[in-house]
PDB file of N, CA and C in Angstrom:
ATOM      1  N   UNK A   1     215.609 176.150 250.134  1.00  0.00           N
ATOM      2  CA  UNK A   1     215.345 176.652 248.807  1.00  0.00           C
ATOM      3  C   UNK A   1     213.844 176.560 248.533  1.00  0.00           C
ATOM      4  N   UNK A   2     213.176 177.416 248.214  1.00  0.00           N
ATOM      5  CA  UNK A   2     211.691 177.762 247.667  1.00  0.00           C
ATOM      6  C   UNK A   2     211.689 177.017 246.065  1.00  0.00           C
ATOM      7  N   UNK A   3     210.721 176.279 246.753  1.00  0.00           N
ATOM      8  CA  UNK A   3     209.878 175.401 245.477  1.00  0.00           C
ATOM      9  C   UNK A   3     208.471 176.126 245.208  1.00  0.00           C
ATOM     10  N   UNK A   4     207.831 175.646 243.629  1.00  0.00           N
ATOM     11  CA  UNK A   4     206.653 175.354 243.322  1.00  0.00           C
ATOM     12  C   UNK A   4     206.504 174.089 243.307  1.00  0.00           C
ATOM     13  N   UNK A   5     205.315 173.404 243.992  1.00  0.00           N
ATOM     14  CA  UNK A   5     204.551 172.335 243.649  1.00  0.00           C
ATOM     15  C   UNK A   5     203.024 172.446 243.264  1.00  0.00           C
ATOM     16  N   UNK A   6     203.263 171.412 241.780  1.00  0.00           N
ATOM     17  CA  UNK A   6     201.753 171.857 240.975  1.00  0.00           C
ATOM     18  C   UNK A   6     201.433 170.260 240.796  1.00  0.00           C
ATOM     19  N   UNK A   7     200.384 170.121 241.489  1.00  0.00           N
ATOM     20  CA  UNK A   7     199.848 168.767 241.575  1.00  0.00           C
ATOM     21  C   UNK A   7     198.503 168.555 240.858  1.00  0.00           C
ATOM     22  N   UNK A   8     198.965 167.713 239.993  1.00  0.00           N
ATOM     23  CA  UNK A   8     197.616 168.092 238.571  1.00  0.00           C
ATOM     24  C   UNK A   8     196.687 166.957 238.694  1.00  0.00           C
ATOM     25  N   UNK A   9     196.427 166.258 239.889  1.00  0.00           N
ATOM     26  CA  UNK A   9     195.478 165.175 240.362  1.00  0.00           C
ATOM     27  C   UNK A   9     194.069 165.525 240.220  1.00  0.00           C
ATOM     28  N   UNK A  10     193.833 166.661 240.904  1.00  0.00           N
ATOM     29  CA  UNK A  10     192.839 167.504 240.900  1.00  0.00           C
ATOM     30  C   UNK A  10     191.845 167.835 240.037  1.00  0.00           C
ATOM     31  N   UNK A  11     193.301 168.095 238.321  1.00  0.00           N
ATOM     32  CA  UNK A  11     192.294 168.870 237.242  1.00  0.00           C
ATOM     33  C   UNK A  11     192.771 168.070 236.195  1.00  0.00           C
ATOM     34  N   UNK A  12     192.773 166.394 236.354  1.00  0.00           N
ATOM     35  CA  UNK A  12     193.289 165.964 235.534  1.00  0.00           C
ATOM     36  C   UNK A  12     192.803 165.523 234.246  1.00  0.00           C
ATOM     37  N   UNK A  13     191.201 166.060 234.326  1.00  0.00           N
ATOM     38  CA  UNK A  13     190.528 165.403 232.836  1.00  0.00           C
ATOM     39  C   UNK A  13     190.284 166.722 232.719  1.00  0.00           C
ATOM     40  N   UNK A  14     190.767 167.912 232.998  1.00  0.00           N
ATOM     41  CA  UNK A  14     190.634 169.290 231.998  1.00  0.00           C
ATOM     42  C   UNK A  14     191.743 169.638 231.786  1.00  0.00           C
ATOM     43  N   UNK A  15     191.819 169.614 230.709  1.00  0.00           N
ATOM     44  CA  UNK A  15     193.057 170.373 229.690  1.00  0.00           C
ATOM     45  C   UNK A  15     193.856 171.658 229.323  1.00  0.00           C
ATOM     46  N   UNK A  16     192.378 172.352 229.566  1.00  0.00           N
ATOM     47  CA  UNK A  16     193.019 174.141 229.628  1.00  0.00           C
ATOM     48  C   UNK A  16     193.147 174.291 231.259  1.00  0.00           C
ATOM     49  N   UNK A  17     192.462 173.982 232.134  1.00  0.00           N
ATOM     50  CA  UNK A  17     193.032 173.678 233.272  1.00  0.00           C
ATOM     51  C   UNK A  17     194.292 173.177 233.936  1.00  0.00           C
ATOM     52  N   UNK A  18     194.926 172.673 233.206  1.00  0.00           N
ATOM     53  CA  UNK A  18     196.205 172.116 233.017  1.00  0.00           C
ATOM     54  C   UNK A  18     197.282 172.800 232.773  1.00  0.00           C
ATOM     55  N   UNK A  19     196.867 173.434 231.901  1.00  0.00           N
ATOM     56  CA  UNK A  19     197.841 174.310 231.012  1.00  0.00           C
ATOM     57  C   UNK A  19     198.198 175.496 231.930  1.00  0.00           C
ATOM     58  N   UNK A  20     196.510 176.218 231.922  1.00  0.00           N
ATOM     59  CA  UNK A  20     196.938 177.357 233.293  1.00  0.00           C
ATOM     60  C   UNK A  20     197.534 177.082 234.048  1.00  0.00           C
ATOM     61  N   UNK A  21     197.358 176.075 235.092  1.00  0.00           N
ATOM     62  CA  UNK A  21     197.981 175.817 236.148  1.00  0.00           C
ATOM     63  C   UNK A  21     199.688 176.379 235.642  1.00  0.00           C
ATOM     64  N   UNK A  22     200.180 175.018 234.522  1.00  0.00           N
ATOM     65  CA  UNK A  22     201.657 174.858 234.617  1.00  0.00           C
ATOM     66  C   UNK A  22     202.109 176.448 234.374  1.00  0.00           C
ATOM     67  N   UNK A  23     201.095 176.850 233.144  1.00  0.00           N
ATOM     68  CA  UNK A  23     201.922 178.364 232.952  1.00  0.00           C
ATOM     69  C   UNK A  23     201.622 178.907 234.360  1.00  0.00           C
ATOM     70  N   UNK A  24     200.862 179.152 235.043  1.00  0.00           N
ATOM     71  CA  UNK A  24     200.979 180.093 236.208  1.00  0.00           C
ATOM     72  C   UNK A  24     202.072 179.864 236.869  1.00  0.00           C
ATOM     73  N   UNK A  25     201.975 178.228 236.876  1.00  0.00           N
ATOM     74  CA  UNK A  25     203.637 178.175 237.789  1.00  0.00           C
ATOM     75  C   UNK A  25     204.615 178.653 237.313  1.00  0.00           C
ATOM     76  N   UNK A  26     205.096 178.550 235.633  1.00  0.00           N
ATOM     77  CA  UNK A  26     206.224 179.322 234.902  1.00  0.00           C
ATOM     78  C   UNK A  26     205.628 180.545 235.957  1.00  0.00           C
ATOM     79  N   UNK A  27     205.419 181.305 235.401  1.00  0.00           N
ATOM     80  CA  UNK A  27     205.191 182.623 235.238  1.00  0.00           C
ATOM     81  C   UNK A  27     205.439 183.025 236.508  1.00  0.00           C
ATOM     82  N   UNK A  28     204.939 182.224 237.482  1.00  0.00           N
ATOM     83  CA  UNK A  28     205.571 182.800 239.338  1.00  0.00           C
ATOM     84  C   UNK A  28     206.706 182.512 239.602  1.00  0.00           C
ATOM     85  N   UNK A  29     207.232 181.733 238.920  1.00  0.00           N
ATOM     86  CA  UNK A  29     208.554 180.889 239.356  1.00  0.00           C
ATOM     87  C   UNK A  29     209.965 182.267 238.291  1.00  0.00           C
ATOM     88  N   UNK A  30     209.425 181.824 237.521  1.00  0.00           N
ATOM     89  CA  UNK A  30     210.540 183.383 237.218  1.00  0.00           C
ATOM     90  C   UNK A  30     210.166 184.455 237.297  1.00  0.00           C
ATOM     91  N   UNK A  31     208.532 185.296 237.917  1.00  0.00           N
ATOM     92  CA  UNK A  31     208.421 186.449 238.843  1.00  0.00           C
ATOM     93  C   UNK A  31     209.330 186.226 239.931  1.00  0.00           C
ATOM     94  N   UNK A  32     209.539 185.090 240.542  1.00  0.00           N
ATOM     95  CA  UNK A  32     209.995 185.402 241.781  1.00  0.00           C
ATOM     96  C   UNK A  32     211.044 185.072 242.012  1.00  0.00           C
ATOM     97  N   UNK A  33     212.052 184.399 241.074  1.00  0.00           N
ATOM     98  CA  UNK A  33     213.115 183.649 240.797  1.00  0.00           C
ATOM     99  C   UNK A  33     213.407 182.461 241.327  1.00  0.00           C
ATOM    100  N   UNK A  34     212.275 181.684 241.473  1.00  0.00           N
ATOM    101  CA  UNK A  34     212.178 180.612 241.976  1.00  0.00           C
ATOM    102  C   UNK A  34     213.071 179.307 240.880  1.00  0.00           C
ATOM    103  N   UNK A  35     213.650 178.494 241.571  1.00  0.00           N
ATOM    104  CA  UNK A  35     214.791 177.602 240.676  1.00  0.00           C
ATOM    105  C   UNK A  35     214.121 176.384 239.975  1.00  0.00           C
ATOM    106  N   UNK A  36     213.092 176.259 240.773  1.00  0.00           N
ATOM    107  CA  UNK A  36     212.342 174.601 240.991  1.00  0.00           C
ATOM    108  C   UNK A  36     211.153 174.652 240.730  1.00  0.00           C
ATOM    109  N   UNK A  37     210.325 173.925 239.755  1.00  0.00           N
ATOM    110  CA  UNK A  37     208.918 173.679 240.146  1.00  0.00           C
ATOM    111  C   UNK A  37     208.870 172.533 239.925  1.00  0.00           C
ATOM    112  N   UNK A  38     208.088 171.713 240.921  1.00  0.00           N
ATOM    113  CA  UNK A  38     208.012 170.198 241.027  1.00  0.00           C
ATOM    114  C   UNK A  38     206.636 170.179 240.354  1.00  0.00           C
ATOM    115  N   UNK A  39     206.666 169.328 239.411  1.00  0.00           N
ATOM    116  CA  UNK A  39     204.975 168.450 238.801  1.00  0.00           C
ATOM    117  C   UNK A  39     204.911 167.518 239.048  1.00  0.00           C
ATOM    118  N   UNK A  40     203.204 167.546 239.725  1.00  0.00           N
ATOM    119  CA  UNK A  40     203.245 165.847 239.807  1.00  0.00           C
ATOM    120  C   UNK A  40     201.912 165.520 239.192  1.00  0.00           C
ATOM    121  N   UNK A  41     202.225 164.470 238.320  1.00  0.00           N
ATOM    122  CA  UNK A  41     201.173 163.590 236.835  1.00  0.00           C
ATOM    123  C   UNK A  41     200.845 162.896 237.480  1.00  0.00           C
ATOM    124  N   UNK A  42     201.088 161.932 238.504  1.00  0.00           N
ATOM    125  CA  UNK A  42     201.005 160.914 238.852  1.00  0.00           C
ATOM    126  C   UNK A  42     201.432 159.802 237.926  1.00  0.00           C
ATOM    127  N   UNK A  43     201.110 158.906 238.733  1.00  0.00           N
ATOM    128  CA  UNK A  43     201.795 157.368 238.176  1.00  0.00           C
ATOM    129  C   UNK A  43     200.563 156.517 237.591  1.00  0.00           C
ATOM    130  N   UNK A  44     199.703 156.841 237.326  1.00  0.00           N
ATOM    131  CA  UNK A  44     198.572 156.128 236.622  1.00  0.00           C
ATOM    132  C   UNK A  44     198.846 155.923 235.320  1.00  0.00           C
ATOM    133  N   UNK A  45     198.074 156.147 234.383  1.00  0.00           N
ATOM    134  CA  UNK A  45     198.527 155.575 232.609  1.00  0.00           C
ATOM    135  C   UNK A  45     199.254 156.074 231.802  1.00  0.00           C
ATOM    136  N   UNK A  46     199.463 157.538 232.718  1.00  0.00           N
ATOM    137  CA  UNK A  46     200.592 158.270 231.569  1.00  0.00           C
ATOM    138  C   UNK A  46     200.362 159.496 230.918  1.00  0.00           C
ATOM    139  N   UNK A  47     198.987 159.170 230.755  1.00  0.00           N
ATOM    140  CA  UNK A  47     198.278 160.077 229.578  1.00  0.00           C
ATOM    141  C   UNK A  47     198.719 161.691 230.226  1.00  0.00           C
ATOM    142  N   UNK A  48     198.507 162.087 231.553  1.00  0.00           N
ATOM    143  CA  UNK A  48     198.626 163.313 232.151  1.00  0.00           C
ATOM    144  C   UNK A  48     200.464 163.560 231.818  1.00  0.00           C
ATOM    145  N   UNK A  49     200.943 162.594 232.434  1.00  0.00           N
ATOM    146  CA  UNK A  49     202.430 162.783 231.684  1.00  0.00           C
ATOM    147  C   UNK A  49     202.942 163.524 230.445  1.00  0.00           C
ATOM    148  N   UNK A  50     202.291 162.699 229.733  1.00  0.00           N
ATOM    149  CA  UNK A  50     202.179 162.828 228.633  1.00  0.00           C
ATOM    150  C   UNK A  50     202.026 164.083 228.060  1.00  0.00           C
ATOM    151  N   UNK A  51     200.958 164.587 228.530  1.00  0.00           N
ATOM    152  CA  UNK A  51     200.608 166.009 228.493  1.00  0.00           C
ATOM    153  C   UNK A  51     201.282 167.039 228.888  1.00  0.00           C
ATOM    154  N   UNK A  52     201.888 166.869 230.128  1.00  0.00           N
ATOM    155  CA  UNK A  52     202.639 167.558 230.537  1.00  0.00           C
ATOM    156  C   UNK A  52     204.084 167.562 230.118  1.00  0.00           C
ATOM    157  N   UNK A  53     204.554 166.710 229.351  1.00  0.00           N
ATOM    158  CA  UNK A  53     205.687 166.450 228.563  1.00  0.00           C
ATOM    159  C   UNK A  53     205.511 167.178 226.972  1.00  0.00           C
ATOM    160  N   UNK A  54     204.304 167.462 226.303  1.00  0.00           N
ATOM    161  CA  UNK A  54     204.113 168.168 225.417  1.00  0.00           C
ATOM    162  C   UNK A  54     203.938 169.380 225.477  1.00  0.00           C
ATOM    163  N   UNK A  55     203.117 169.883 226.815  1.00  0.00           N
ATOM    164  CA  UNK A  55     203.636 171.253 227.499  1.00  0.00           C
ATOM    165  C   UNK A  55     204.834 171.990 227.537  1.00  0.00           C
ATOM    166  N   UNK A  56     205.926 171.234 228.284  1.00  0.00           N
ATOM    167  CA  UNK A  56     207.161 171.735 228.501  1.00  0.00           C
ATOM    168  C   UNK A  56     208.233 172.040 226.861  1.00  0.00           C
ATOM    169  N   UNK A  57     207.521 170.795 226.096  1.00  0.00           N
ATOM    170  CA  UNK A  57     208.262 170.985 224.953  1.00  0.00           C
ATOM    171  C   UNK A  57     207.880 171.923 223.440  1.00  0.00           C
ATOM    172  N   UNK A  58     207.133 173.065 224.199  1.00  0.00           N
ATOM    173  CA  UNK A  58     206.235 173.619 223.136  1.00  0.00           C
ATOM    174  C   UNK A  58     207.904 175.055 223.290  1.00  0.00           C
ATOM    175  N   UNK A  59     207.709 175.768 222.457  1.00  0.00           N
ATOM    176  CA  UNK A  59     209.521 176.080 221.930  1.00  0.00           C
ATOM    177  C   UNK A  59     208.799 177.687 222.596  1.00  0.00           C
ATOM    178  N   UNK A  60     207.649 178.189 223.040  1.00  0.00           N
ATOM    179  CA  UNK A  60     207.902 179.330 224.008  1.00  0.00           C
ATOM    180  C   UNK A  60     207.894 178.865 225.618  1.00  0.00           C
ATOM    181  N   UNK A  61     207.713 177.723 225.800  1.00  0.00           N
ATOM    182  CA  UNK A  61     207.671 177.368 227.236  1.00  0.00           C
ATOM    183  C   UNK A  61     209.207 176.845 227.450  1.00  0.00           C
ATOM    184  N   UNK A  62     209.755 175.897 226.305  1.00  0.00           N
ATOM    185  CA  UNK A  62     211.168 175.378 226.857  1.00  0.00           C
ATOM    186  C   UNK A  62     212.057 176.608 226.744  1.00  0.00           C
ATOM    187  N   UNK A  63     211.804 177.638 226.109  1.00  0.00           N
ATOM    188  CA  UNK A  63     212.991 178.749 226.392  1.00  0.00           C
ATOM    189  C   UNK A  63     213.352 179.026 227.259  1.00  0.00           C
ATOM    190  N   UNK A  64     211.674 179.333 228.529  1.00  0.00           N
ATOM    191  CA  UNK A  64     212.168 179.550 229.759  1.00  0.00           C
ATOM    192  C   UNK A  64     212.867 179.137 230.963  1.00  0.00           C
ATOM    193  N   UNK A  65     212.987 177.603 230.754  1.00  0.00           N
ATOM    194  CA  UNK A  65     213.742 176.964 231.892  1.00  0.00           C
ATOM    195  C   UNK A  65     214.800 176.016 230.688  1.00  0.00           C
ATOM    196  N   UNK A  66     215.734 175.497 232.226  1.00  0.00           N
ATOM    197  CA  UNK A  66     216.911 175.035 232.004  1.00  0.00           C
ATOM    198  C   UNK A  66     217.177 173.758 231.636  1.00  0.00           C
ATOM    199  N   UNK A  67     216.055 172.940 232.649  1.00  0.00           N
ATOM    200  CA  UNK A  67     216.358 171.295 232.526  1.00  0.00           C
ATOM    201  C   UNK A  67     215.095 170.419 233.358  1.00  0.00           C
ATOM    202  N   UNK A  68     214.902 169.834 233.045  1.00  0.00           N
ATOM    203  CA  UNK A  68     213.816 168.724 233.401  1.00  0.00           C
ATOM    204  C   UNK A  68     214.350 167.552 233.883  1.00  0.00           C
ATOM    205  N   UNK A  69     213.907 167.286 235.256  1.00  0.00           N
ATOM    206  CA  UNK A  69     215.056 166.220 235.653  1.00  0.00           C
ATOM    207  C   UNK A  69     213.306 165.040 236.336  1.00  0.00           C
ATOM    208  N   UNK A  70     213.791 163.595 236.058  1.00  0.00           N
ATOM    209  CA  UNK A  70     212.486 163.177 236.386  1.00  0.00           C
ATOM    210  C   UNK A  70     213.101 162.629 238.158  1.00  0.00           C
ATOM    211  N   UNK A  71     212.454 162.504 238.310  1.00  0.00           N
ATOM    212  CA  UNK A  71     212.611 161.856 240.190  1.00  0.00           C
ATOM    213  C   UNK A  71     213.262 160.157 240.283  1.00  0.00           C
ATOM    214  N   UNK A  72     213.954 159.879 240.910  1.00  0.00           N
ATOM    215  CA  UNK A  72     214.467 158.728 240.652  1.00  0.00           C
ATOM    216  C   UNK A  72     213.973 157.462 241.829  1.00  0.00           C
ATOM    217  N   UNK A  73     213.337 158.429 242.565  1.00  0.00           N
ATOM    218  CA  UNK A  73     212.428 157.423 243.603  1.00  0.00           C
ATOM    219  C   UNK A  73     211.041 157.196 243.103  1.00  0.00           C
ATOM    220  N   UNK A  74     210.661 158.238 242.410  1.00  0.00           N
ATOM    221  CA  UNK A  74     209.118 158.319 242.123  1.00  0.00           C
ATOM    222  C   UNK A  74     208.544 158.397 240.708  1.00  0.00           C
ATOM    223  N   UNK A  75     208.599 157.946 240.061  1.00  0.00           N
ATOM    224  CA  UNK A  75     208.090 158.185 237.948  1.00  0.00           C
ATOM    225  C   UNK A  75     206.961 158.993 238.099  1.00  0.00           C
ATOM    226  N   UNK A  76     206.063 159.516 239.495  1.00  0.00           N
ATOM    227  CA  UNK A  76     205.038 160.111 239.053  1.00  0.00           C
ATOM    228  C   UNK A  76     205.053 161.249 239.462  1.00  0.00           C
ATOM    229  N   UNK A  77     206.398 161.761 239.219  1.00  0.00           N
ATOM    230  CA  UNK A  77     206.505 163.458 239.413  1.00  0.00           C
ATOM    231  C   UNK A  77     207.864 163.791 238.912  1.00  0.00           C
ATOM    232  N   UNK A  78     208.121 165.288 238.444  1.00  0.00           N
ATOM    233  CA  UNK A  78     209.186 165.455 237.728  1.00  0.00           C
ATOM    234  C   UNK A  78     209.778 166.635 237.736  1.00  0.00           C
ATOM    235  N   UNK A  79     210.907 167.665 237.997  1.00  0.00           N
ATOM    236  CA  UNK A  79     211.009 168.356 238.145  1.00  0.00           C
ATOM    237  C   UNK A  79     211.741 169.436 237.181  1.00  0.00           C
ATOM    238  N   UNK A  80     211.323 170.474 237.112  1.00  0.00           N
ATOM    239  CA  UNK A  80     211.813 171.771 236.146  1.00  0.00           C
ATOM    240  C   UNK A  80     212.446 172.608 236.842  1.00  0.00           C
ATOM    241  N   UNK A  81     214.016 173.164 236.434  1.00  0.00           N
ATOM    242  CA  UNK A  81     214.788 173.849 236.859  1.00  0.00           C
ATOM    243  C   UNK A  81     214.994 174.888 235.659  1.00  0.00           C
ATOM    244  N   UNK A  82     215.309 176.296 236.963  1.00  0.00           N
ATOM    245  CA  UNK A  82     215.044 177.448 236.340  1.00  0.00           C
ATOM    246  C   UNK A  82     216.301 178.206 236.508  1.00  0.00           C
ATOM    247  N   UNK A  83     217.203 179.048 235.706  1.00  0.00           N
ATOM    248  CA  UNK A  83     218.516 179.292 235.548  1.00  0.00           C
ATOM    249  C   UNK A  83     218.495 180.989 235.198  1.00  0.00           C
ATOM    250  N   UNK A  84     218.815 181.476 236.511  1.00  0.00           N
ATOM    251  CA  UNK A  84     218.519 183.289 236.305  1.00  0.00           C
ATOM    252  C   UNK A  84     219.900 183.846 236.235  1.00  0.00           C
ATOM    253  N   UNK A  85     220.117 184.631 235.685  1.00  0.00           N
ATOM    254  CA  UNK A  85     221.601 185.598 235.907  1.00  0.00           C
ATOM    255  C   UNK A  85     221.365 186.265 236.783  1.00  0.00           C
ATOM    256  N   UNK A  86     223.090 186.694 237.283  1.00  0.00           N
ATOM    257  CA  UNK A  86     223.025 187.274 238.414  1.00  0.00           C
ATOM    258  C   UNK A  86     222.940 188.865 237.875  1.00  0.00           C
TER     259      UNK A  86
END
């Protein structure tokens, strides 16, 4: 099964940088009907978490996916599932 992975280590003290990223991933992930995009905040203070937890819950981004499931081996990554009709 085809994943996105968006690893926000990189651009983690820019904010609109952030944002693009995750929307680009929306936005490819149901161009292409992709089910999964994995984020990873890392496990440091949170704050990126954080962010990315206010992302997902903004009411035009949660329309598009199904469920947010966090990792049960790892707290510093989390995954978004995407639910297409046939």
């Amino acid at each position: 099964m085809a994943r996105i992975k968006v690893d926000l280590h990189p651009i983690y003290n820019n904010s609109k940088a952030i944002d693009k990223a995750l929307q680009d991933a929306f936005e490819e992930a149901i161009d292409c009907k992709i089910k999964e995009v994995e984020i990873i905040p890392g496990k440091g203070s949170g704050q990126l978490r954080k962010k990315v937890e206010r992302f997902l819950q903004l009411p035009h981004i949660k329309s598009k996916y199904h469920r947010i499931e966090n990792d049960s081996k790892n707290f510093g990554r989390l995954f978004v599932y995407f639910r297409f009709d046939k």
